[in-house]
C-alpha atoms as a PDB file:
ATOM      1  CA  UNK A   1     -77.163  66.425-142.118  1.00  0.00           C
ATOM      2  CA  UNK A   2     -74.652  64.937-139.845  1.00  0.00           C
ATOM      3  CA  UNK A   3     -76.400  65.580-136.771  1.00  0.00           C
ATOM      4  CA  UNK A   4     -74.719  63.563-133.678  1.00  0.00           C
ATOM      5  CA  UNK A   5     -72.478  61.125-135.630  1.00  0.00           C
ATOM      6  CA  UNK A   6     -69.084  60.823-134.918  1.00  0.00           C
ATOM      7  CA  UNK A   7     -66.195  61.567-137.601  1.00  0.00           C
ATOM      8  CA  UNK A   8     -62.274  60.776-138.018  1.00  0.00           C
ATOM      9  CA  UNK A   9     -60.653  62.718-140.873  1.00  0.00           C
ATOM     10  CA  UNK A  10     -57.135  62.246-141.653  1.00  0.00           C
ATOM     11  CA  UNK A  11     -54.528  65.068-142.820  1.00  0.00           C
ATOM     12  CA  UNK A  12     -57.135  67.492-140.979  1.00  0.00           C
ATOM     13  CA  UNK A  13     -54.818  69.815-139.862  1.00  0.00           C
ATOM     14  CA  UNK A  14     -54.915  71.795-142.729  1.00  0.00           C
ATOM     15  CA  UNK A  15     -56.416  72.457-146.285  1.00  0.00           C
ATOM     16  CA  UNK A  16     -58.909  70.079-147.384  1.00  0.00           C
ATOM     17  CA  UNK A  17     -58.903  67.787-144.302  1.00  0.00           C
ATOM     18  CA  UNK A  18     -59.714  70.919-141.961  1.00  0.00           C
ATOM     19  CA  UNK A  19     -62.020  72.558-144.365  1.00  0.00           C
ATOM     20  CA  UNK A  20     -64.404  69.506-144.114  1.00  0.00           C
ATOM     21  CA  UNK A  21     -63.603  68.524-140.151  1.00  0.00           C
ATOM     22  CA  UNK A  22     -65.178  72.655-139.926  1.00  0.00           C
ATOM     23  CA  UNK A  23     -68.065  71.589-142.154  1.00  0.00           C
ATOM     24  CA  UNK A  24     -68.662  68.136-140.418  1.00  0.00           C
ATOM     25  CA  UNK A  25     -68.766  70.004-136.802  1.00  0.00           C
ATOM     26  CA  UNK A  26     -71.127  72.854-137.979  1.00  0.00           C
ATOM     27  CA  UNK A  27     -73.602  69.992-139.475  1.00  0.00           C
ATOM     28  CA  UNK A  28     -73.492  68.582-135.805  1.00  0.00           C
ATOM     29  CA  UNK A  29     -71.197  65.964-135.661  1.00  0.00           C
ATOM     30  CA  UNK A  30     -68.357  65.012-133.447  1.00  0.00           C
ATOM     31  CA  UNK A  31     -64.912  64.936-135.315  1.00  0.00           C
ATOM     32  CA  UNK A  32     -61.405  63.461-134.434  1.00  0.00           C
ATOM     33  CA  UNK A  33     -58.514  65.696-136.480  1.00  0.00           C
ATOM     34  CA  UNK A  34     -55.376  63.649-137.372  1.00  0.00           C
ATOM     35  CA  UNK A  35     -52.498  64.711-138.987  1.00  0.00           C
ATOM     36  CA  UNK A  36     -48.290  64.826-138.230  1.00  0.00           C
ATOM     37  CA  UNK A  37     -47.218  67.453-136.508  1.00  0.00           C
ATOM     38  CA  UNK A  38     -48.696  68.433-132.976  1.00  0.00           C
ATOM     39  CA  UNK A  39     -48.497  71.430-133.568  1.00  0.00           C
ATOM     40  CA  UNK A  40     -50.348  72.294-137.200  1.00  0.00           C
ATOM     41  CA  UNK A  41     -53.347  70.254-135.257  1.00  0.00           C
ATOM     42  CA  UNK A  42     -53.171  72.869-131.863  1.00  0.00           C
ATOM     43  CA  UNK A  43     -53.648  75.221-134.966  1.00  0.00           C
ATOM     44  CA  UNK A  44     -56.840  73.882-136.513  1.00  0.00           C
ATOM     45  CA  UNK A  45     -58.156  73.198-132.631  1.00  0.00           C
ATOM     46  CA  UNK A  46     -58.094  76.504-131.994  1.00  0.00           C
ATOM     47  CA  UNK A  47     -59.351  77.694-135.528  1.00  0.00           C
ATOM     48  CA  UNK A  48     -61.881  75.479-135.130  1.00  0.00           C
ATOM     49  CA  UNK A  49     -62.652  76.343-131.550  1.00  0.00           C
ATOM     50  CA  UNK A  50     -65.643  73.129-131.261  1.00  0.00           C
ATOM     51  CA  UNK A  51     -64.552  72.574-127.709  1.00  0.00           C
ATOM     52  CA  UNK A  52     -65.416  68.888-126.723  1.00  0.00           C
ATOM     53  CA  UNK A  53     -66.637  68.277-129.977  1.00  0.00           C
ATOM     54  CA  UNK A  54     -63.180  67.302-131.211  1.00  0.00           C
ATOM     55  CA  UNK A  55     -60.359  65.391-130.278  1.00  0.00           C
ATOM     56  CA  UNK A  56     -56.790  65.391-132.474  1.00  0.00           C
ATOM     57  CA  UNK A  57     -54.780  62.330-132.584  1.00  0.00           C
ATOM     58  CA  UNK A  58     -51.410  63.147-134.177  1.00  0.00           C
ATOM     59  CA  UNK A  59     -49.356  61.000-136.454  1.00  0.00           C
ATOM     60  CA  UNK A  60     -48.005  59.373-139.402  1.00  0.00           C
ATOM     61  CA  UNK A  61     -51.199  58.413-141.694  1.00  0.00           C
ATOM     62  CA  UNK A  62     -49.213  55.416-143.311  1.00  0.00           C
ATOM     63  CA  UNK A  63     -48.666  54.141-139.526  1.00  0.00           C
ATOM     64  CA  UNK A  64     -50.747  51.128-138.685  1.00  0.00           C
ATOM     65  CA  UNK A  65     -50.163  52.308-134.859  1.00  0.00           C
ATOM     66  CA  UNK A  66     -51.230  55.526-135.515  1.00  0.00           C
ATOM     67  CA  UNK A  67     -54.258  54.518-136.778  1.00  0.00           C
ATOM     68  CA  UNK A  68     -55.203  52.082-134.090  1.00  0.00           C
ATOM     69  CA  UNK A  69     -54.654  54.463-131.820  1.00  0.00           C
ATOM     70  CA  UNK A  70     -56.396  57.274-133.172  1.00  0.00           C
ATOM     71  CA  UNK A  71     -59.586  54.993-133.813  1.00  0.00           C
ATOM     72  CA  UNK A  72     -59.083  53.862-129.778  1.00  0.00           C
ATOM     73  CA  UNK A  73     -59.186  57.197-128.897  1.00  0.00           C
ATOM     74  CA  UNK A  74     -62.699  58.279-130.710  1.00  0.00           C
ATOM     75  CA  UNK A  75     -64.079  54.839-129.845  1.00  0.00           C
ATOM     76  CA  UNK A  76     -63.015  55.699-125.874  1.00  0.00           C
ATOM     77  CA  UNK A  77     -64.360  59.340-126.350  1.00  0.00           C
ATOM     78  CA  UNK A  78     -67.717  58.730-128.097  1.00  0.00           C
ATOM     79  CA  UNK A  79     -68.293  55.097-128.572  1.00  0.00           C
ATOM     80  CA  UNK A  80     -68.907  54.987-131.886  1.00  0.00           C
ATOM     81  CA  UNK A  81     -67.093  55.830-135.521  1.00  0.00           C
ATOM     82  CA  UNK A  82     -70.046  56.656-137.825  1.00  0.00           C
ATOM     83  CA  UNK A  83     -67.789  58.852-140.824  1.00  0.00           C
ATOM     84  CA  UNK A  84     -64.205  58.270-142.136  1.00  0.00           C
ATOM     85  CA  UNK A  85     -62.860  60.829-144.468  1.00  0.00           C
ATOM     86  CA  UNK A  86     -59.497  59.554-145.969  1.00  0.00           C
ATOM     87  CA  UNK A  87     -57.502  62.764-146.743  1.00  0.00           C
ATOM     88  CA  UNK A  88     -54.376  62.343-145.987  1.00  0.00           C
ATOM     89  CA  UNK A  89     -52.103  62.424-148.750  1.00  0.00           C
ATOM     90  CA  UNK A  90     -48.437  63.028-150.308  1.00  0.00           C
ATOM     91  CA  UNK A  91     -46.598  63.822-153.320  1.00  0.00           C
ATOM     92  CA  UNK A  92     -42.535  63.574-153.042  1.00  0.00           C
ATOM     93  CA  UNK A  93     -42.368  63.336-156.880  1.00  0.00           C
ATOM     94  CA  UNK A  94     -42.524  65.522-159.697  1.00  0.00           C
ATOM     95  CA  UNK A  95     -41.446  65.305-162.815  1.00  0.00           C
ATOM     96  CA  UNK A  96     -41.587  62.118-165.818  1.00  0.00           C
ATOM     97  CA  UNK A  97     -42.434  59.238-164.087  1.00  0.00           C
ATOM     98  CA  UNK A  98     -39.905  57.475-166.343  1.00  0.00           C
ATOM     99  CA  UNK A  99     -36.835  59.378-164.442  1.00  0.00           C
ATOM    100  CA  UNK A 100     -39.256  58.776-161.150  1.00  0.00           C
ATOM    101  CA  UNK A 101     -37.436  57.740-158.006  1.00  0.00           C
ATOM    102  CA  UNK A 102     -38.670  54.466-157.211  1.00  0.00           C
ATOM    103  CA  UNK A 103     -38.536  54.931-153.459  1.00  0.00           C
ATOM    104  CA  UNK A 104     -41.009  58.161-153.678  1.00  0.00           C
ATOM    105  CA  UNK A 105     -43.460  56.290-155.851  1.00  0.00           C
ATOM    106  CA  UNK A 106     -43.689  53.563-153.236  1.00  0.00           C
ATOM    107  CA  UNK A 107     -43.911  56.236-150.589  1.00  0.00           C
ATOM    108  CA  UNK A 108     -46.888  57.774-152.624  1.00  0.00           C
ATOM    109  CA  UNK A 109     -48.458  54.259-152.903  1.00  0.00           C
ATOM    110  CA  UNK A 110     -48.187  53.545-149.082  1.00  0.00           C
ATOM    111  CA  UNK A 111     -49.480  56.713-148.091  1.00  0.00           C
ATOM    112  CA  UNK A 112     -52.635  57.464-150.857  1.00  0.00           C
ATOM    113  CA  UNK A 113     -53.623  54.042-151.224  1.00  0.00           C
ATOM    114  CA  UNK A 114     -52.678  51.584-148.377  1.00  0.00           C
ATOM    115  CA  UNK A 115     -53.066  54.017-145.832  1.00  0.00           C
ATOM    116  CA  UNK A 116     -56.507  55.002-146.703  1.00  0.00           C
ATOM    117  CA  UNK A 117     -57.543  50.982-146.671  1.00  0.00           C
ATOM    118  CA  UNK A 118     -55.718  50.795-143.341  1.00  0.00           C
ATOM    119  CA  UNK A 119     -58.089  53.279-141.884  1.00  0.00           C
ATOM    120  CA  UNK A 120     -60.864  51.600-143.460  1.00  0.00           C
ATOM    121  CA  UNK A 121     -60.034  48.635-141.793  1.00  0.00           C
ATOM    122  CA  UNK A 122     -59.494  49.712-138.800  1.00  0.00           C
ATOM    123  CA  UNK A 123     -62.876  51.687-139.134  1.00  0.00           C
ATOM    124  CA  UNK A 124     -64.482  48.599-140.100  1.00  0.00           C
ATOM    125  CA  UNK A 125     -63.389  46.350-137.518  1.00  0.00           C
ATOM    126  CA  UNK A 126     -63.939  48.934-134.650  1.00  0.00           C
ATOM    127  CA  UNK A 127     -67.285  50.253-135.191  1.00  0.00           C
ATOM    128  CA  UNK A 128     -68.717  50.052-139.117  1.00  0.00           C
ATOM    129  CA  UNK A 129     -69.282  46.415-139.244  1.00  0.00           C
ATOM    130  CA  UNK A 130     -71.765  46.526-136.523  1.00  0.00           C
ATOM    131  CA  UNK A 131     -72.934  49.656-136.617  1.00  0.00           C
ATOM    132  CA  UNK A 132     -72.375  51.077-140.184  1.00  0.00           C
ATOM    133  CA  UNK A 133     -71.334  54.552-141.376  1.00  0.00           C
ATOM    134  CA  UNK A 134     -70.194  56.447-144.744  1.00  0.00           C
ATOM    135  CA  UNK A 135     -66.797  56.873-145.816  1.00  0.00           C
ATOM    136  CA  UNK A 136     -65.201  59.231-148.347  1.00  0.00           C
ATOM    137  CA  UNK A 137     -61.971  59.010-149.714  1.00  0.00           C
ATOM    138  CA  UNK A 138     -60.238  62.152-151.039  1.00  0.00           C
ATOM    139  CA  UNK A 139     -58.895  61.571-154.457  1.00  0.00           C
ATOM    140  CA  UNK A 140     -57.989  64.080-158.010  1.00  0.00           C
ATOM    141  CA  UNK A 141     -59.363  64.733-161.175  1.00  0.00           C
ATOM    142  CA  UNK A 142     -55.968  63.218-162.048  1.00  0.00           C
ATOM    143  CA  UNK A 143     -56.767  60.105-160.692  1.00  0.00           C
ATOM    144  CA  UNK A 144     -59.323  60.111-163.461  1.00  0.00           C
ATOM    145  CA  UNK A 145     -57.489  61.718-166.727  1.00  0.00           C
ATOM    146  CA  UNK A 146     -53.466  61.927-167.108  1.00  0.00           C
ATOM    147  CA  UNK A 147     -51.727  64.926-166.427  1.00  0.00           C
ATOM    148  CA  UNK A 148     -48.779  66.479-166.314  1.00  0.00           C
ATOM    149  CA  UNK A 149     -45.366  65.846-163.968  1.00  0.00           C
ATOM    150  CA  UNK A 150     -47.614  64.696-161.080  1.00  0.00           C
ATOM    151  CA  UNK A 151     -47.811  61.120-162.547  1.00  0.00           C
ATOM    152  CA  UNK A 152     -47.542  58.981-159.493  1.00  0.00           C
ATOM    153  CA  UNK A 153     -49.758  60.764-157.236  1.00  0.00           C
ATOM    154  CA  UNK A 154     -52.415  60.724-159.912  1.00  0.00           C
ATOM    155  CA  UNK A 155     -51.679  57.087-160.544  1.00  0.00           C
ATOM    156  CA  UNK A 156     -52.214  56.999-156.950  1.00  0.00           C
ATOM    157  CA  UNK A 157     -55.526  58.697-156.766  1.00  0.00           C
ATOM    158  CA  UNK A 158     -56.830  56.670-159.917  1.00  0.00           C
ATOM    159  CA  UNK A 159     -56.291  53.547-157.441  1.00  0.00           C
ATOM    160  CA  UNK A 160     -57.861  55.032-154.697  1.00  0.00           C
ATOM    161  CA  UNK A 161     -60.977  55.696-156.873  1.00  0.00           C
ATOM    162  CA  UNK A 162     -61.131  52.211-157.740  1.00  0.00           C
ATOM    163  CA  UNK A 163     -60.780  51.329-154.285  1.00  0.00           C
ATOM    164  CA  UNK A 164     -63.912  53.234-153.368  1.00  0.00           C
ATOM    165  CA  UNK A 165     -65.497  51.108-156.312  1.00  0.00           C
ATOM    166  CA  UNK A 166     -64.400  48.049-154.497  1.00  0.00           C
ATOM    167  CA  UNK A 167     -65.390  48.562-150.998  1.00  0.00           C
ATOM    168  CA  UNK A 168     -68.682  50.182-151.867  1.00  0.00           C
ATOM    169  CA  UNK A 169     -69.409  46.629-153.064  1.00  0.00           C
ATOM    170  CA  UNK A 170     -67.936  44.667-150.466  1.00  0.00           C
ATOM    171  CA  UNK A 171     -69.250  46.719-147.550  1.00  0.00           C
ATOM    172  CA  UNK A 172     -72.651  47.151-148.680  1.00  0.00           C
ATOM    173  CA  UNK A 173     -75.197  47.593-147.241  1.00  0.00           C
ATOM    174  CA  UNK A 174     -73.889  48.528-143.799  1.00  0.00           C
ATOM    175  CA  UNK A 175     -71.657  51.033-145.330  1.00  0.00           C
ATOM    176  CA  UNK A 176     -71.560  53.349-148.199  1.00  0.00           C
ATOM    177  CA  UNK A 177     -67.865  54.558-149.724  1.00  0.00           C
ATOM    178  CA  UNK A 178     -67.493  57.612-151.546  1.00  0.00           C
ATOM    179  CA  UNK A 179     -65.327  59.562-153.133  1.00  0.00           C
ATOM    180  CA  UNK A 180     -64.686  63.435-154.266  1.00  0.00           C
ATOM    181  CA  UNK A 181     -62.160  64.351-156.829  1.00  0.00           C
ATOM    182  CA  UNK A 182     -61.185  68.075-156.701  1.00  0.00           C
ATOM    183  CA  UNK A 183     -58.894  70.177-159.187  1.00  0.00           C
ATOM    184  CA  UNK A 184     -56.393  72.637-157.879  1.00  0.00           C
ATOM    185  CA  UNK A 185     -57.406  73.725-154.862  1.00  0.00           C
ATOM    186  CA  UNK A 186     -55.962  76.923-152.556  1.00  0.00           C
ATOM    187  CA  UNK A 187     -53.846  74.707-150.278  1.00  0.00           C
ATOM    188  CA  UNK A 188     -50.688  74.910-149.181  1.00  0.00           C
ATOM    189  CA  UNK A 189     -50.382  71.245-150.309  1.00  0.00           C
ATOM    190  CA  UNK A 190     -51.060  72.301-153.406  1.00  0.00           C
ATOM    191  CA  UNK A 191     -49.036  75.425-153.770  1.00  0.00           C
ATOM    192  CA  UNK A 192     -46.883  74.334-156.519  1.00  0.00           C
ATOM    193  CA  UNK A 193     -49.238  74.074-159.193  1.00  0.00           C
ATOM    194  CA  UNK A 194     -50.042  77.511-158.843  1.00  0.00           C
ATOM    195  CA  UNK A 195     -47.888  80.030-156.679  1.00  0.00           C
ATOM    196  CA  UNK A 196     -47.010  82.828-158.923  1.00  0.00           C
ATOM    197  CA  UNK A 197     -49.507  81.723-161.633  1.00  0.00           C
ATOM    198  CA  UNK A 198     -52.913  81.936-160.088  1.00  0.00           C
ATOM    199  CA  UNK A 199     -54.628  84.277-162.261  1.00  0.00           C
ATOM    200  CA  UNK A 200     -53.013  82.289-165.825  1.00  0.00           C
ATOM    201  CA  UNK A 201     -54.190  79.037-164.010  1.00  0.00           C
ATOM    202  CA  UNK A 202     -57.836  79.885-163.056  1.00  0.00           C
ATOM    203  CA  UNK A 203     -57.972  81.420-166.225  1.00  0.00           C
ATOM    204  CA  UNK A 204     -58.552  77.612-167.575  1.00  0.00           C
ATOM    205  CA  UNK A 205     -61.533  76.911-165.450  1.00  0.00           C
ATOM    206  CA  UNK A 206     -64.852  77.952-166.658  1.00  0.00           C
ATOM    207  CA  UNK A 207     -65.885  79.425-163.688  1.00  0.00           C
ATOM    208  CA  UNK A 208     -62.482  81.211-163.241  1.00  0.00           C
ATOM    209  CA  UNK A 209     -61.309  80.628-160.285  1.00  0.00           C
ATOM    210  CA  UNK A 210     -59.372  77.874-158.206  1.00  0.00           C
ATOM    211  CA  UNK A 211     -61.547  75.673-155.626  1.00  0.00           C
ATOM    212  CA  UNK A 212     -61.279  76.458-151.724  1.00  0.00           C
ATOM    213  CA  UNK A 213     -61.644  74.139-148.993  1.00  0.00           C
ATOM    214  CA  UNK A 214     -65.093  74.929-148.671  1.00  0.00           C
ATOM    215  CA  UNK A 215     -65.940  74.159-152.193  1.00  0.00           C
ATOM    216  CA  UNK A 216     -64.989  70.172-151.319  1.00  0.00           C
ATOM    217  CA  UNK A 217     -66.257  70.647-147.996  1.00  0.00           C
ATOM    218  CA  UNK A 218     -70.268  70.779-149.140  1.00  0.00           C
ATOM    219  CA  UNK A 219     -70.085  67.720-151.233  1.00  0.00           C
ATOM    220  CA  UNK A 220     -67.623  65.588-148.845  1.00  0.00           C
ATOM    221  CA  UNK A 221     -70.410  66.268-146.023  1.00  0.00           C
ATOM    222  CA  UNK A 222     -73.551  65.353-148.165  1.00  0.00           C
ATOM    223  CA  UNK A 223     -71.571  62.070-148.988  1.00  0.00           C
ATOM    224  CA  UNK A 224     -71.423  61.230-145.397  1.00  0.00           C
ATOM    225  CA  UNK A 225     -75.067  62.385-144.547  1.00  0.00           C
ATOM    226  CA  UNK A 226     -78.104  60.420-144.757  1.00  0.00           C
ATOM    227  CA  UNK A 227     -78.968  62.137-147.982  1.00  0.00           C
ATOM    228  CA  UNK A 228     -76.476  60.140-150.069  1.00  0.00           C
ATOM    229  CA  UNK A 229     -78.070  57.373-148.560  1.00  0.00           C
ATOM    230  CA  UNK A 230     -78.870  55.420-151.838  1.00  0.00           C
ATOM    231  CA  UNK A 231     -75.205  56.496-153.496  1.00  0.00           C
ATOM    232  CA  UNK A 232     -72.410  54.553-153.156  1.00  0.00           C
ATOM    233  CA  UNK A 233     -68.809  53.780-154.901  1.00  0.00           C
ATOM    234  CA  UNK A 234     -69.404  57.041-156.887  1.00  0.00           C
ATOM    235  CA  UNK A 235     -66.471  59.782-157.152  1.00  0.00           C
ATOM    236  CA  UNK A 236     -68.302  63.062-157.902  1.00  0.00           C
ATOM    237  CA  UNK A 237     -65.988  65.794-159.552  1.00  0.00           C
ATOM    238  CA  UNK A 238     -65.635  69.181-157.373  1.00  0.00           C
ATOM    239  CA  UNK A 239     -63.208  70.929-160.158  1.00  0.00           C
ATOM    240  CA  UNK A 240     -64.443  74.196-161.813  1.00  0.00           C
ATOM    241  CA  UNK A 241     -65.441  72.695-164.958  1.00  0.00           C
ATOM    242  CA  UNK A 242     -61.583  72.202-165.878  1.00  0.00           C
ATOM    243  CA  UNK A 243     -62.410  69.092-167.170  1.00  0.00           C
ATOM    244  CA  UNK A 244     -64.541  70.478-169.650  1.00  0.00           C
ATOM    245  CA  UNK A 245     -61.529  72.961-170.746  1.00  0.00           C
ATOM    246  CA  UNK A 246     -59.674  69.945-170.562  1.00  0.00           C
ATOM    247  CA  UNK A 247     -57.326  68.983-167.557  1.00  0.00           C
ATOM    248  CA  UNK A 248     -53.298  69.253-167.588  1.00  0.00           C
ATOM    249  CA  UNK A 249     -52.306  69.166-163.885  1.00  0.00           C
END
């Protein structure tokens, strides 16, 4: 599906991000890993054990030099950036957003939204506006309903689905832009909204159980591969059927 493009996903080192790095490399592909710590990305190396096929950049996602330097480095390893997952995400505030900490909204902001069109950007002007290639950004099913105590990250995501609306338009036809929009899924990012509580929680999805990693995985890949190849500024729901029951995350 992928076969010899290469791939940057951000927040990789873990979760999501790593889940569909694994699924990128086993369709064929080559695939930079970013994320912040050193460390959590020696982890996911070695879990994913791909050899030369993959090269981790560490850093801040939100950090324009990061991200120059992490496209450099695939661009000086392969030649080429084909595939852009945006993944990399945060969440420093819980609770009413009208007792919110101003400071951790912003952070959100920077981080789910202007970080993701950095790395398009740089993407863009690197490789994709010469070459082309499929991006997918990783946002919520409470980007697309309100929720519960999560407020500003969903506010976020809700942006960052309009934003793959907008640059599916404006980067057509040399590039499509994508986006998935999971429910709970068994992260560690995620942990809060269901440590303790699994079995009452999945109890609300139809298909009764929470989503893995390799449940986003599938769709995030056929985004990128050459059988989305007519779909474009769409967010397709990976979530259980919770939105059927009725979402409250």
């Amino acid at each position: 599906m992928v076969d010899g493009k290469v791939a940057l996903v951000t927040g990789a080192s873990r979760g999501i991000g790593l889940g569909i790095a694994r699924a990128l490399l086993e369709g064929g592909a080559r695939v930079c890993i970013t994320g912040r710590k050193q460390a959590g990305l020696d982890e996911a190396l070695a879990e994913l054990d791909a050899g030369g096929a993959v090269l981790a950049v560490p850093g801040a996602s939100h950090d324009p030099a990061h991200r120059a330097e992490a496209v450099a480095a695939v661009l000086d390893r392969w030649g080429s950036l084909d595939l852009l997952v945006n993944n990399a995400a945060t969440n420093p505030q819980y609770g009413p957003l009208v007792e919110a900490d101003l400071g951790a909204v912003a952070k959100i902001m920077e981080v789910n939204l202007v970080a993701p069109l950095g790395w398009v950007q740089e993407a863009w002007k690197a490789s994709m506006a010469a070459r082309g290639g499929a991006i997918v950004n990783v946002a919520s099913v409470g980007g697309l309903r309100p929720g519960q105590l999560i407020g500003a990250y969903n506010a976020s995501k809700a942006a960052l689905i309009h934003l793959t609306r907008q640059l599916a338009v404006e980067l057509g036809p040399t590039v499509r832009v994508n986006a998935i929009a999971p429910a709970v899924v068994k992260t560690r990012f995620a942990t809060a909204l269901y440590e303790g509580r699994e079995e009452e929680v999945a109890g609300r999805y139809p298909l009764k159980r929470l989503g893995t990693p390799a449940d986003t995985a599938g769709v995030a890949t056929f985004l990128l591969s050459e059988q989305a190849s007519w779909i474009t500024g769409e967010t397709v729901v990976v979530d259980g059927g919770i939105s059927l029951a009725g979402w409250e995350g």
